[in-house]
C-alpha atoms as a PDB file:
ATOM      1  CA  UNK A   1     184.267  97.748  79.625  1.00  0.00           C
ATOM      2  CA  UNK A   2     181.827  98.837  81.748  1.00  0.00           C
ATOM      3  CA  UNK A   3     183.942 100.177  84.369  1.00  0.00           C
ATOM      4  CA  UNK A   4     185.351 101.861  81.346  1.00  0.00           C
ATOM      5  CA  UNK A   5     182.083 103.652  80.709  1.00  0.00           C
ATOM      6  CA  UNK A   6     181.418 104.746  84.754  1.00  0.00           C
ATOM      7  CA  UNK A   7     184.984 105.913  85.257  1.00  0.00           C
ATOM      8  CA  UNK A   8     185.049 108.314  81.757  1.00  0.00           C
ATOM      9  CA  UNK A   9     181.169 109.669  83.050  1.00  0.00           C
ATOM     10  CA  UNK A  10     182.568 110.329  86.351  1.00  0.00           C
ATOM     11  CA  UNK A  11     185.052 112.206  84.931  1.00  0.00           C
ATOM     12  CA  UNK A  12     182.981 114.233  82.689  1.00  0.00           C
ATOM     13  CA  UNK A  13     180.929 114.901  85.839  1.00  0.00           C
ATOM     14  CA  UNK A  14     183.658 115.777  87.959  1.00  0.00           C
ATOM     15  CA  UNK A  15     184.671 118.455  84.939  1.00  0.00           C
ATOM     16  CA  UNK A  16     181.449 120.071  84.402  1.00  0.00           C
ATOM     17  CA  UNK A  17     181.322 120.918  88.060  1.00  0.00           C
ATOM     18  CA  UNK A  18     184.668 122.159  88.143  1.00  0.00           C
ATOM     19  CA  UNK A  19     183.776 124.455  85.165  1.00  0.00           C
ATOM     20  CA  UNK A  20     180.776 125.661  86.736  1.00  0.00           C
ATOM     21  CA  UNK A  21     183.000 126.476  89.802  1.00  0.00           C
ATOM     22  CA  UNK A  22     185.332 128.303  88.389  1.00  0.00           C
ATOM     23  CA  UNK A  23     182.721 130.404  86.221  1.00  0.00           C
ATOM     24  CA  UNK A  24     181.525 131.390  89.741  1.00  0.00           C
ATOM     25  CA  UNK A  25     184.977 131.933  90.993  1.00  0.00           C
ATOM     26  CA  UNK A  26     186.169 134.309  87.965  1.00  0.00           C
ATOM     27  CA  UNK A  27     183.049 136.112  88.089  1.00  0.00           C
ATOM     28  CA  UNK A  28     182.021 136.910  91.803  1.00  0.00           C
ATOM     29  CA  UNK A  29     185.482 136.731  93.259  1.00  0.00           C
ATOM     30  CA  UNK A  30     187.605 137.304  90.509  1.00  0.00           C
ATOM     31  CA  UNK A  31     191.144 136.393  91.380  1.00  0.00           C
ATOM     32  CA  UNK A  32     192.563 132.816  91.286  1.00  0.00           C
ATOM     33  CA  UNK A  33     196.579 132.137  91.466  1.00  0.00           C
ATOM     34  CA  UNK A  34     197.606 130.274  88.334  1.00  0.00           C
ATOM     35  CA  UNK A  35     199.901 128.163  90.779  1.00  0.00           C
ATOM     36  CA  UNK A  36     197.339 126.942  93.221  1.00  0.00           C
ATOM     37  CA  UNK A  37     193.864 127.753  91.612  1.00  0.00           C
ATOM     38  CA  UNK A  38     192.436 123.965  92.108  1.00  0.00           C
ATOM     39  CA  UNK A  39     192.941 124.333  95.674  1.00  0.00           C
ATOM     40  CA  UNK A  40     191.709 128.087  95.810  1.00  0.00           C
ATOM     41  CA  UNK A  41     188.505 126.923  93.923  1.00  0.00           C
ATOM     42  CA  UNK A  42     187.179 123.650  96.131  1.00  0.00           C
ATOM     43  CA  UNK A  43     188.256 126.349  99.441  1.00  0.00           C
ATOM     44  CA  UNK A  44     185.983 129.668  98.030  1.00  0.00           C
ATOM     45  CA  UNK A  45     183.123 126.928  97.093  1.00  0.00           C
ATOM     46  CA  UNK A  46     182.561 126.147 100.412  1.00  0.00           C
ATOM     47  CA  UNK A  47     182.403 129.589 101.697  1.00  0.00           C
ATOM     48  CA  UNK A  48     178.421 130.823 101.947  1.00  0.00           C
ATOM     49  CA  UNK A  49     178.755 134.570 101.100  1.00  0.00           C
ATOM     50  CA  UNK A  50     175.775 136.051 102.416  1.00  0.00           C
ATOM     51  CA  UNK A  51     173.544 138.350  99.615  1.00  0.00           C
ATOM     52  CA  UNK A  52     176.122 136.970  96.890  1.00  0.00           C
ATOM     53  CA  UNK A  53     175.900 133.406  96.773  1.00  0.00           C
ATOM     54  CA  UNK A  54     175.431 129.680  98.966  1.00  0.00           C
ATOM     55  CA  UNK A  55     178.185 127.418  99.366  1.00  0.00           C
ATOM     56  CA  UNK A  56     178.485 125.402  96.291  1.00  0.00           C
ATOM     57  CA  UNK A  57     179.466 122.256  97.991  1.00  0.00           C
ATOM     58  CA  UNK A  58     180.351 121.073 101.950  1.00  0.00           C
ATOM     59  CA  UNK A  59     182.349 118.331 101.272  1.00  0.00           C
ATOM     60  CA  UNK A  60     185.605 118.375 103.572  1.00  0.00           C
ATOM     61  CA  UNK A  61     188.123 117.816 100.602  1.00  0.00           C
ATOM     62  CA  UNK A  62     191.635 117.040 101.071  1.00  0.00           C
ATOM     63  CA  UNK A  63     193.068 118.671 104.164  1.00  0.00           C
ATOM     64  CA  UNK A  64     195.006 121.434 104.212  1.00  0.00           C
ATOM     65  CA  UNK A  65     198.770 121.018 104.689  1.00  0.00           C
END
């Protein structure tokens, strides 16, 4: 049960992060594809755009194929 418990909070975690990404996204850079806007979103996140905003994360991610 426990493992249960971590595995739904990590997913709620995971979520609310992704929201929070993609608020930024739509706001500051305001295009994603509908087909490949995961991807799109964990790429522009790690971008530091100077006067606009930091890089949200610097985690390598899954690489690119």
């Amino acid at each position: 049960m426990a493992t249960l418990a971590v595995a739904y909070l990590l997913h709620n975690l995971y979520t609310a992060i992704e929201g929070h990404f993609l608020r930024v996204a739509r706001h500051l850079e305001n295009s994603l594809d509908d087909s490949s806007w995961h991807r799109e979103l964990t790429d522009w996140m790690k971008i530091d755009l100077q006067g606009l905003r930091p890089a949200a994360h610097s985690w390598a991610g899954r690489p690119r194929t």
